[in-house]
Protein backbone atom coordinates (compact mmCIF):
# COMPACT_ATOMS: atom_id res chain seq x y z
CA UNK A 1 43.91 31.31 -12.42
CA UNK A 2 43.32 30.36 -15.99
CA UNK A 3 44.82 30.28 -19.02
CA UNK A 4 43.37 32.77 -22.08
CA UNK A 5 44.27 32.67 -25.28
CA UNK A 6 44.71 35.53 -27.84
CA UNK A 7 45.30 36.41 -31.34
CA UNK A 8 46.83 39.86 -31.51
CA UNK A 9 47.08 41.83 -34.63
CA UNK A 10 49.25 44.81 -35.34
CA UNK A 11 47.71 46.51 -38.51
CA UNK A 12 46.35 48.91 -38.77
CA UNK A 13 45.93 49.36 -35.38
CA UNK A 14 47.11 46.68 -32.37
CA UNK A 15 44.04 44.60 -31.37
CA UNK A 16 43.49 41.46 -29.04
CA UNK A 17 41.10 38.63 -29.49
CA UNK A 18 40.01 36.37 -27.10
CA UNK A 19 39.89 32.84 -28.82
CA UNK A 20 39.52 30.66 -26.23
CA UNK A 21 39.97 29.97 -22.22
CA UNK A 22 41.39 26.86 -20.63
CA UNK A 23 42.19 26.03 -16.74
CA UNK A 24 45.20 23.72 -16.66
CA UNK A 25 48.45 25.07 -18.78
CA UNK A 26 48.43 21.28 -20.48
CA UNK A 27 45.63 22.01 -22.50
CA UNK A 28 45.98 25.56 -23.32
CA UNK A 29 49.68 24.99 -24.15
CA UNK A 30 48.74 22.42 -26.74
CA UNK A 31 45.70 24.33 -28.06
CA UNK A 32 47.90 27.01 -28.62
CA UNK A 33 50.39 24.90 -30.28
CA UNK A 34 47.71 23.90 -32.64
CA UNK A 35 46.33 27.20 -33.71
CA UNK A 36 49.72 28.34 -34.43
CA UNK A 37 49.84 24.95 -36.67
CA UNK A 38 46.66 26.12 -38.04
CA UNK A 39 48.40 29.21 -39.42
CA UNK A 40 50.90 27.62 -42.08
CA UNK A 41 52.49 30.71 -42.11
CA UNK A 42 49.42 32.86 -43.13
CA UNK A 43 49.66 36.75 -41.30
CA UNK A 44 46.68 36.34 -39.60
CA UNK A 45 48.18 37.51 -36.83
CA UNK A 46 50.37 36.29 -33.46
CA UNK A 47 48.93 33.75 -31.18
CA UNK A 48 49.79 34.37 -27.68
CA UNK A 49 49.24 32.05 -24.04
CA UNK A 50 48.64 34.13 -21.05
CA UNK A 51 48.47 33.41 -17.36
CA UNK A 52 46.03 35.89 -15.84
CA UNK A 53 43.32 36.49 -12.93
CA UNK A 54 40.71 37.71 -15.44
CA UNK A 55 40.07 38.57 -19.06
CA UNK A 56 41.02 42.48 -18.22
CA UNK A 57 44.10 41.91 -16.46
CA UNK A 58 45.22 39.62 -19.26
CA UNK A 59 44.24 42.50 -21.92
CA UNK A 60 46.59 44.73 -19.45
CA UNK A 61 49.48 42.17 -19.93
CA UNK A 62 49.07 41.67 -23.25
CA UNK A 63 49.29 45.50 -23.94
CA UNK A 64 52.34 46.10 -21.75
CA UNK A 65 55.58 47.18 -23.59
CA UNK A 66 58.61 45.32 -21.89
CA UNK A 67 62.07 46.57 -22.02
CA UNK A 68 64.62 44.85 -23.98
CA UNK A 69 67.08 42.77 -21.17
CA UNK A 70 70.65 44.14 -21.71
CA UNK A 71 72.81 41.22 -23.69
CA UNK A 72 76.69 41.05 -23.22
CA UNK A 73 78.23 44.13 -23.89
CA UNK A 74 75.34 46.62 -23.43
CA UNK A 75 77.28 49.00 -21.06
């Protein structure tokens, strides 16, 4: 399965873009590294790694809301 690589962007509406695709995690972990480098800090938006069977199911991922885990003392 390879490795895609987004940018997502929450204003004004959330949107994914596909910037690259790579098929060993070595490579897209350090590409990834370097385009969050690349930002300095500018808000052009979150870079994101993702482990998926194909662009679509990657999208789905990406677009999934996960539940906070409950921390020490959530009752």
């Amino acid at each position: 399965m390879p490795y895609f690589i987004y940018r997502i962007t929450e204003r004004p509406i959330r949107m994914l873009e596909k910037i690259e695709q790579h098929d060993s995690y070595r490579t897209a972990s350090a590409r990834t590294k370097e385009l969050r480098a690349e930002q300095d800090g500018a808000p052009a938006g979150l870079i994101r790694m993702i482990h998926a069977e194909t662009e679509l199911h990657a999208e789905d991922l990406l677009n999934q809301i996960r539940e906070k885990e409950p921390g020490p003392g959530d009752d």
